[in-house]
PDB file of N, CA and C in Angstrom:
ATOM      1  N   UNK A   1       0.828  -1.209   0.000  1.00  0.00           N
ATOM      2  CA  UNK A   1       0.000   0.000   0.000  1.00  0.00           C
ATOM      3  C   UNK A   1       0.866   1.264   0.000  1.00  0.00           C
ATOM      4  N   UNK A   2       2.040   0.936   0.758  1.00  0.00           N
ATOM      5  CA  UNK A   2       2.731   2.304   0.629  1.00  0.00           C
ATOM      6  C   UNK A   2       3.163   3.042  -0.674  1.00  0.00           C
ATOM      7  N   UNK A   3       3.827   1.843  -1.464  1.00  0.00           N
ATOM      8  CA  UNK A   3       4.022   2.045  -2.810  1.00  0.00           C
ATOM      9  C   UNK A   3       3.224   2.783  -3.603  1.00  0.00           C
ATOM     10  N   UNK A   4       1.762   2.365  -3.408  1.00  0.00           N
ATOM     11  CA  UNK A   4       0.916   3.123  -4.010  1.00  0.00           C
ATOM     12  C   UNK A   4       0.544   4.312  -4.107  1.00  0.00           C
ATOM     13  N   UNK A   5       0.840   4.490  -3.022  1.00  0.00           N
ATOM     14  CA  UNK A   5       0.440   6.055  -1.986  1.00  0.00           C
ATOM     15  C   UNK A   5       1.597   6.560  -2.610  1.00  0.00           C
ATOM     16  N   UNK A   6       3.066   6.290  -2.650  1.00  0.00           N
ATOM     17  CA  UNK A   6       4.502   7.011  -3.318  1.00  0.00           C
ATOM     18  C   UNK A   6       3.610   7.159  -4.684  1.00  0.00           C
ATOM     19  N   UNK A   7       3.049   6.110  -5.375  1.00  0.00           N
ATOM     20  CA  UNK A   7       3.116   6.579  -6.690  1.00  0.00           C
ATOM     21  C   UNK A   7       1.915   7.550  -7.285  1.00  0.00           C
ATOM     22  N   UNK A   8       1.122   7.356  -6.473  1.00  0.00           N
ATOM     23  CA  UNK A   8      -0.035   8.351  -6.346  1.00  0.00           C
ATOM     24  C   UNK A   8       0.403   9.836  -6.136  1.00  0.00           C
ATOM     25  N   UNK A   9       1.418   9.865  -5.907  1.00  0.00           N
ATOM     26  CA  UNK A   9       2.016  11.585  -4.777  1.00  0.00           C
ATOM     27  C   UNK A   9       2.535  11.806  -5.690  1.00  0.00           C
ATOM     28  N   UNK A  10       3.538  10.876  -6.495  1.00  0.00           N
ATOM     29  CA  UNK A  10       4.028  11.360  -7.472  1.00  0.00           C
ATOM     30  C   UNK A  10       3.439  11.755  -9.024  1.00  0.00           C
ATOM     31  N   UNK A  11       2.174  11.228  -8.876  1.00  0.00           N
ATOM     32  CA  UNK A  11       1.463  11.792 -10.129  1.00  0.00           C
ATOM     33  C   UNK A  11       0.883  13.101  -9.724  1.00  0.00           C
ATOM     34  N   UNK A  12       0.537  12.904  -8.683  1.00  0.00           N
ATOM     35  CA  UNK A  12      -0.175  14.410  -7.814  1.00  0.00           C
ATOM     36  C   UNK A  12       1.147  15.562  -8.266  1.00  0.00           C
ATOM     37  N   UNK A  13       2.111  15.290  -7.896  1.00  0.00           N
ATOM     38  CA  UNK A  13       3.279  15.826  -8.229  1.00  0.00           C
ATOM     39  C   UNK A  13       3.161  16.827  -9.427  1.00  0.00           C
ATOM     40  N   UNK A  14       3.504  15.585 -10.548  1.00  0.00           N
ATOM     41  CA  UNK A  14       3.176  15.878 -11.538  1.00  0.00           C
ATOM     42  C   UNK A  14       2.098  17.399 -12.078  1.00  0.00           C
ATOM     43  N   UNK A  15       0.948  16.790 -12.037  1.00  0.00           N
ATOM     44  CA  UNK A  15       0.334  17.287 -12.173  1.00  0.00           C
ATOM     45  C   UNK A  15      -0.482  18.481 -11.412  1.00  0.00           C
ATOM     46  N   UNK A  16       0.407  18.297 -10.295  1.00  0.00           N
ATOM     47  CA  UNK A  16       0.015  19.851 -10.288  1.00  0.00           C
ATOM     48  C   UNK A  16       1.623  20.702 -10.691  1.00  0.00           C
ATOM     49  N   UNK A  17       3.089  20.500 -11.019  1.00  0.00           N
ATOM     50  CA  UNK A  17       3.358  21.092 -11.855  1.00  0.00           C
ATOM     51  C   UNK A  17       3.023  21.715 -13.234  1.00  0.00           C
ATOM     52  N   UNK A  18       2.131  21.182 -13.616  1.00  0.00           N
ATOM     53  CA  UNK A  18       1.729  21.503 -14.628  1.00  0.00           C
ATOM     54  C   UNK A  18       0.355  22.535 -14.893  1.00  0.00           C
ATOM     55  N   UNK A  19      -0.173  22.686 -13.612  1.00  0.00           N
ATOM     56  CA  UNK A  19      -1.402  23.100 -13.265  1.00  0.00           C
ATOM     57  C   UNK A  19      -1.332  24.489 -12.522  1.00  0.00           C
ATOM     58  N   UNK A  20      -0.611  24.107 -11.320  1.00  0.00           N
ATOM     59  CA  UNK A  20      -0.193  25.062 -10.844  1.00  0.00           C
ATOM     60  C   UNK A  20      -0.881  25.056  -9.320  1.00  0.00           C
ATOM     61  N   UNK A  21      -2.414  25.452  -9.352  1.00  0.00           N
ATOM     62  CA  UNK A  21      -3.575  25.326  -8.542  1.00  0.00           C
ATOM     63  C   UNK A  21      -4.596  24.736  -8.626  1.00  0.00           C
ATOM     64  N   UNK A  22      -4.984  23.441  -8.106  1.00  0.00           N
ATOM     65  CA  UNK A  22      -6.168  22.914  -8.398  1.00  0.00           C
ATOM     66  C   UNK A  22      -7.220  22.190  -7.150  1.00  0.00           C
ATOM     67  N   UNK A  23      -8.662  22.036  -7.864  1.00  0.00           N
ATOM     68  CA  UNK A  23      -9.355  21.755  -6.638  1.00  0.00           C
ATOM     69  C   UNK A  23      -9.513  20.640  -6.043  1.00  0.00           C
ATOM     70  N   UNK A  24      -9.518  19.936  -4.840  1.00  0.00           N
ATOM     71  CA  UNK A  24      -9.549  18.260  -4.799  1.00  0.00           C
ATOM     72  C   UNK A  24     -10.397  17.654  -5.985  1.00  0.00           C
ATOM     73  N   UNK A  25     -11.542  18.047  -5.667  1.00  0.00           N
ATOM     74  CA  UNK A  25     -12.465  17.549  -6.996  1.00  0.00           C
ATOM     75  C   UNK A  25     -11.577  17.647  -8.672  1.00  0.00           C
ATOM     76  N   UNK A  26     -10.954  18.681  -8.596  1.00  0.00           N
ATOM     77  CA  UNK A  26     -10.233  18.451 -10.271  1.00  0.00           C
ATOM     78  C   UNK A  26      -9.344  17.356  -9.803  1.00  0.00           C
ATOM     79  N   UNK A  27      -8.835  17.005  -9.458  1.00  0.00           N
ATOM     80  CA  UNK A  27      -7.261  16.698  -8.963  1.00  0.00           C
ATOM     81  C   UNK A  27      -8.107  15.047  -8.825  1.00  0.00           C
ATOM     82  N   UNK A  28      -9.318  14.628  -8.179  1.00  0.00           N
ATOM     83  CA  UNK A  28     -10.091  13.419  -8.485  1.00  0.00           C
ATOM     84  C   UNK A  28     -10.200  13.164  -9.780  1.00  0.00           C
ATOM     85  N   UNK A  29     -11.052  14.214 -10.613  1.00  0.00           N
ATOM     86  CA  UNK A  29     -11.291  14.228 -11.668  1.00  0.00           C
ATOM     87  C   UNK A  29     -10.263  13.322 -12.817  1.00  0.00           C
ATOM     88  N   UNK A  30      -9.374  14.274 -12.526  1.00  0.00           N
ATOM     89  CA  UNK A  30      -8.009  14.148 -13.500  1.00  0.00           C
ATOM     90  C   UNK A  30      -7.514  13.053 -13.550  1.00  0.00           C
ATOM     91  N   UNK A  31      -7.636  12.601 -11.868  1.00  0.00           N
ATOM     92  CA  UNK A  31      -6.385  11.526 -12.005  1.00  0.00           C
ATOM     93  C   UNK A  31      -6.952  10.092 -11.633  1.00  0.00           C
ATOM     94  N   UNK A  32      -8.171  10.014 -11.450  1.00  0.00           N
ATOM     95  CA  UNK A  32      -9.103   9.151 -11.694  1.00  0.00           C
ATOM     96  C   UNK A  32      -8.353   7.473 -10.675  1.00  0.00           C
ATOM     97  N   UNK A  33      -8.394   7.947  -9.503  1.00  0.00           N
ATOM     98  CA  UNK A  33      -8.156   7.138  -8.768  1.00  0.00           C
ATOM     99  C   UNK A  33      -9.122   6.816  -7.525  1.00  0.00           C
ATOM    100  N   UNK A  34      -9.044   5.753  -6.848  1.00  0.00           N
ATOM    101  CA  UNK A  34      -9.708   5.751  -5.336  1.00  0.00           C
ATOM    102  C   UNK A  34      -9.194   7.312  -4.940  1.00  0.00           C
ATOM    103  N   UNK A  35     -10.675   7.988  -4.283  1.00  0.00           N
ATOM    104  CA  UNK A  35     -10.563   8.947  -3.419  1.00  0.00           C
ATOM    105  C   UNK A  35      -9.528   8.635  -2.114  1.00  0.00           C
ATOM    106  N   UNK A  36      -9.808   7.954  -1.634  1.00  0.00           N
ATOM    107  CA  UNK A  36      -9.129   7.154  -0.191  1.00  0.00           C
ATOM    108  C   UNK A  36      -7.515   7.768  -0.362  1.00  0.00           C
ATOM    109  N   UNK A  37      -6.785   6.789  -2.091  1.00  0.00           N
ATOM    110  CA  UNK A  37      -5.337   6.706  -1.909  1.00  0.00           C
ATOM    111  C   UNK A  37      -5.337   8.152  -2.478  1.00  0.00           C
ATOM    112  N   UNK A  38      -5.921   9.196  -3.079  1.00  0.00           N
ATOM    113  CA  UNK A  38      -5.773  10.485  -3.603  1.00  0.00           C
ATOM    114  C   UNK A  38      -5.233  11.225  -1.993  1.00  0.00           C
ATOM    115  N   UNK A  39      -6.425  11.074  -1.170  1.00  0.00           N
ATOM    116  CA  UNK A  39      -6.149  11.691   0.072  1.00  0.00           C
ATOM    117  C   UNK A  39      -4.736  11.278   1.059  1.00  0.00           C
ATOM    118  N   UNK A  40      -4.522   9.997   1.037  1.00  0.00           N
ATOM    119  CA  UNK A  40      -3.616   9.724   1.784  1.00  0.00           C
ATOM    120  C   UNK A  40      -2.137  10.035   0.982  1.00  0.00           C
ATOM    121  N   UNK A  41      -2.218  10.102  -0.187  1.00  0.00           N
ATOM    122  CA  UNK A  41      -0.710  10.646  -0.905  1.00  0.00           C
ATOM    123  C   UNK A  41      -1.023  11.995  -1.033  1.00  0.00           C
ATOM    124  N   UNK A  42      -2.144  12.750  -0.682  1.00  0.00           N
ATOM    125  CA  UNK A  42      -1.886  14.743  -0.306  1.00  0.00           C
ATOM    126  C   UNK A  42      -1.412  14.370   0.853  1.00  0.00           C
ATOM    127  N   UNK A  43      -2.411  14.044   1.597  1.00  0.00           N
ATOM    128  CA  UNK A  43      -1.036  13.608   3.293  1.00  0.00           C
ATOM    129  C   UNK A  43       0.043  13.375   3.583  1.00  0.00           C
ATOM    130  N   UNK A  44       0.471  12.424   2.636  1.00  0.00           N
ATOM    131  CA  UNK A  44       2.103  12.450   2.465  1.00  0.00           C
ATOM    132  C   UNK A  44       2.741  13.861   1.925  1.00  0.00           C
ATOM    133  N   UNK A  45       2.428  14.396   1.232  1.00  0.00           N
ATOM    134  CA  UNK A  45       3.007  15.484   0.274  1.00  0.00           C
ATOM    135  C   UNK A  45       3.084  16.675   1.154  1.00  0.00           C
ATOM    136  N   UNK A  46       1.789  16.858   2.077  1.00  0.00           N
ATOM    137  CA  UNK A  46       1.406  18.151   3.077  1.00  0.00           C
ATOM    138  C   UNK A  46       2.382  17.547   4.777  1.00  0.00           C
ATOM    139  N   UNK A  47       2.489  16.234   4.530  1.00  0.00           N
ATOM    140  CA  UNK A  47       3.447  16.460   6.071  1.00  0.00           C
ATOM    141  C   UNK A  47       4.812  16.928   5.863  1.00  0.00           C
ATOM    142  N   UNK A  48       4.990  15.986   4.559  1.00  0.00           N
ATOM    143  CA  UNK A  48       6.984  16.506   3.729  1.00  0.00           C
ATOM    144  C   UNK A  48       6.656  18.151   3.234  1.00  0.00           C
ATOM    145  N   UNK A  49       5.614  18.557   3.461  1.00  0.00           N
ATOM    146  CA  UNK A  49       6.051  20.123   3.124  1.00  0.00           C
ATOM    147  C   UNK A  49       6.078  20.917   1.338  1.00  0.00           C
ATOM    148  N   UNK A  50       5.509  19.576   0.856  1.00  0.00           N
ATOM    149  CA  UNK A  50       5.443  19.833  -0.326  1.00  0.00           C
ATOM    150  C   UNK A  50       4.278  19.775  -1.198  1.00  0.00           C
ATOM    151  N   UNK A  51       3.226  20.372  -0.709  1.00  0.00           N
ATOM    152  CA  UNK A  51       2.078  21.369  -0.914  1.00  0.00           C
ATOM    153  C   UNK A  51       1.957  21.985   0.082  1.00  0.00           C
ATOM    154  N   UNK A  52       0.755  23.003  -0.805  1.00  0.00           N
ATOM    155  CA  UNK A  52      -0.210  23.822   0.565  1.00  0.00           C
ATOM    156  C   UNK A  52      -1.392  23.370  -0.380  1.00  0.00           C
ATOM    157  N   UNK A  53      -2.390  23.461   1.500  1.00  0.00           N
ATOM    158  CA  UNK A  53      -3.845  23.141   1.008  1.00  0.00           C
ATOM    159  C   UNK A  53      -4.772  24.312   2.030  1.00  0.00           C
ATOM    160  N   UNK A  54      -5.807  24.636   1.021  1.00  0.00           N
ATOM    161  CA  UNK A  54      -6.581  26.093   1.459  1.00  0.00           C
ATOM    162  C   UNK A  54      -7.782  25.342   1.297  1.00  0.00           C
ATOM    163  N   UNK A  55      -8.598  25.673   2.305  1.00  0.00           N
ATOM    164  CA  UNK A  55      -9.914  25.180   2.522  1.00  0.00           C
ATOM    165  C   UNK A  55     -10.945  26.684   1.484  1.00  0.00           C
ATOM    166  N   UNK A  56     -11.379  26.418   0.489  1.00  0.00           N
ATOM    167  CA  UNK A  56     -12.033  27.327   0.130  1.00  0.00           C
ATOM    168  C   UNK A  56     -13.571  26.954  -0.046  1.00  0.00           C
ATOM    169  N   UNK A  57     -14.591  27.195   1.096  1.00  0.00           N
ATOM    170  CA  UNK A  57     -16.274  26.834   0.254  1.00  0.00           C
ATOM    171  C   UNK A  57     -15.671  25.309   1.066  1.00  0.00           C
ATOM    172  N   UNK A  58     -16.677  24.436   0.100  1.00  0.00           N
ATOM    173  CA  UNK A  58     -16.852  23.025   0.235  1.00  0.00           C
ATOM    174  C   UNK A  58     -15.735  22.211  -0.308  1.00  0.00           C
ATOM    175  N   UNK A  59     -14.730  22.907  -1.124  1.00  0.00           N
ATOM    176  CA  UNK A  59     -13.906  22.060  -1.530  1.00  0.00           C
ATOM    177  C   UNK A  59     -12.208  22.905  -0.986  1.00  0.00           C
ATOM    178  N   UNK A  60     -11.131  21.975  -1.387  1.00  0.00           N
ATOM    179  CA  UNK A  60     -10.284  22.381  -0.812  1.00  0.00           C
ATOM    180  C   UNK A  60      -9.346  22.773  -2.342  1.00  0.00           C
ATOM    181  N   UNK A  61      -7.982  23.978  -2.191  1.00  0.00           N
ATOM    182  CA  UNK A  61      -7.241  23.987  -3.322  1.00  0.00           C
ATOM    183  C   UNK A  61      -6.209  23.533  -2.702  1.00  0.00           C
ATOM    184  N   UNK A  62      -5.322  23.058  -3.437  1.00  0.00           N
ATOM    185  CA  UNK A  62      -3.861  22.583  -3.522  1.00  0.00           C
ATOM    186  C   UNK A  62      -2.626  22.824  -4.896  1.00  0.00           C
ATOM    187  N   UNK A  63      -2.060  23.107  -3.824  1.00  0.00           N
ATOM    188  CA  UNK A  63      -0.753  24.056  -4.628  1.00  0.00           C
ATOM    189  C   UNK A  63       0.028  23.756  -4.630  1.00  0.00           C
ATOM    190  N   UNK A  64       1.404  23.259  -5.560  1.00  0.00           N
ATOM    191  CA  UNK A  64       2.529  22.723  -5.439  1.00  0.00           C
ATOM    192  C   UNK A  64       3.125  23.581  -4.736  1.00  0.00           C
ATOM    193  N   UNK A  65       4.002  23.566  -3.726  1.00  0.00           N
ATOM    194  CA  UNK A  65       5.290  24.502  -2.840  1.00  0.00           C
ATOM    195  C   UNK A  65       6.263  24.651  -3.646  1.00  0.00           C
ATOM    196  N   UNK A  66       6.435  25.683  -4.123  1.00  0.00           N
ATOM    197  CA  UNK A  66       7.924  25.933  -4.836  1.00  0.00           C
ATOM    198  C   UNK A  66       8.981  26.310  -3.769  1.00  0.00           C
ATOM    199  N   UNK A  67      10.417  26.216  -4.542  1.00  0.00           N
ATOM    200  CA  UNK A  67      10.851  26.745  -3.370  1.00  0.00           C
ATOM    201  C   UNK A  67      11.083  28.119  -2.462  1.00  0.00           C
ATOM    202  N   UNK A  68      10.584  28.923  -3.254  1.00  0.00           N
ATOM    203  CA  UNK A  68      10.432  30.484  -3.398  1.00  0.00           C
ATOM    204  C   UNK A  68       9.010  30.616  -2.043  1.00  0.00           C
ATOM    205  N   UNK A  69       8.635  29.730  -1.806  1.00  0.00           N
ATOM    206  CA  UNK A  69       6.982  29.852  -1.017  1.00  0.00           C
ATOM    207  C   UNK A  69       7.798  29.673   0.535  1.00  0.00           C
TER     208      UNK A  69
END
Protein backbone atom coordinates (compact mmCIF):
# COMPACT_ATOMS: atom_id res chain seq x y z
CA UNK A 1 0.00 0.00 0.00
CA UNK A 2 2.73 2.30 0.63
CA UNK A 3 4.02 2.05 -2.81
CA UNK A 4 0.92 3.12 -4.01
CA UNK A 5 0.44 6.06 -1.99
CA UNK A 6 4.50 7.01 -3.32
CA UNK A 7 3.12 6.58 -6.69
CA UNK A 8 -0.04 8.35 -6.35
CA UNK A 9 2.02 11.58 -4.78
CA UNK A 10 4.03 11.36 -7.47
CA UNK A 11 1.46 11.79 -10.13
CA UNK A 12 -0.17 14.41 -7.81
CA UNK A 13 3.28 15.83 -8.23
CA UNK A 14 3.18 15.88 -11.54
CA UNK A 15 0.33 17.29 -12.17
CA UNK A 16 0.01 19.85 -10.29
CA UNK A 17 3.36 21.09 -11.86
CA UNK A 18 1.73 21.50 -14.63
CA UNK A 19 -1.40 23.10 -13.26
CA UNK A 20 -0.19 25.06 -10.84
CA UNK A 21 -3.57 25.33 -8.54
CA UNK A 22 -6.17 22.91 -8.40
CA UNK A 23 -9.35 21.76 -6.64
CA UNK A 24 -9.55 18.26 -4.80
CA UNK A 25 -12.47 17.55 -7.00
CA UNK A 26 -10.23 18.45 -10.27
CA UNK A 27 -7.26 16.70 -8.96
CA UNK A 28 -10.09 13.42 -8.48
CA UNK A 29 -11.29 14.23 -11.67
CA UNK A 30 -8.01 14.15 -13.50
CA UNK A 31 -6.39 11.53 -12.00
CA UNK A 32 -9.10 9.15 -11.69
CA UNK A 33 -8.16 7.14 -8.77
CA UNK A 34 -9.71 5.75 -5.34
CA UNK A 35 -10.56 8.95 -3.42
CA UNK A 36 -9.13 7.15 -0.19
CA UNK A 37 -5.34 6.71 -1.91
CA UNK A 38 -5.77 10.48 -3.60
CA UNK A 39 -6.15 11.69 0.07
CA UNK A 40 -3.62 9.72 1.78
CA UNK A 41 -0.71 10.65 -0.90
CA UNK A 42 -1.89 14.74 -0.31
CA UNK A 43 -1.04 13.61 3.29
CA UNK A 44 2.10 12.45 2.46
CA UNK A 45 3.01 15.48 0.27
CA UNK A 46 1.41 18.15 3.08
CA UNK A 47 3.45 16.46 6.07
CA UNK A 48 6.98 16.51 3.73
CA UNK A 49 6.05 20.12 3.12
CA UNK A 50 5.44 19.83 -0.33
CA UNK A 51 2.08 21.37 -0.91
CA UNK A 52 -0.21 23.82 0.57
CA UNK A 53 -3.84 23.14 1.01
CA UNK A 54 -6.58 26.09 1.46
CA UNK A 55 -9.91 25.18 2.52
CA UNK A 56 -12.03 27.33 0.13
CA UNK A 57 -16.27 26.83 0.25
CA UNK A 58 -16.85 23.03 0.24
CA UNK A 59 -13.91 22.06 -1.53
CA UNK A 60 -10.28 22.38 -0.81
CA UNK A 61 -7.24 23.99 -3.32
CA UNK A 62 -3.86 22.58 -3.52
CA UNK A 63 -0.75 24.06 -4.63
CA UNK A 64 2.53 22.72 -5.44
CA UNK A 65 5.29 24.50 -2.84
CA UNK A 66 7.92 25.93 -4.84
CA UNK A 67 10.85 26.74 -3.37
CA UNK A 68 10.43 30.48 -3.40
CA UNK A 69 6.98 29.85 -1.02
Amino acid sequence: MITEIGLAAGEIWQYLDKHNQVSLKQLLQALKKDRDLILMSLGWLGREGHILLQAEGSDIKITLRRKED
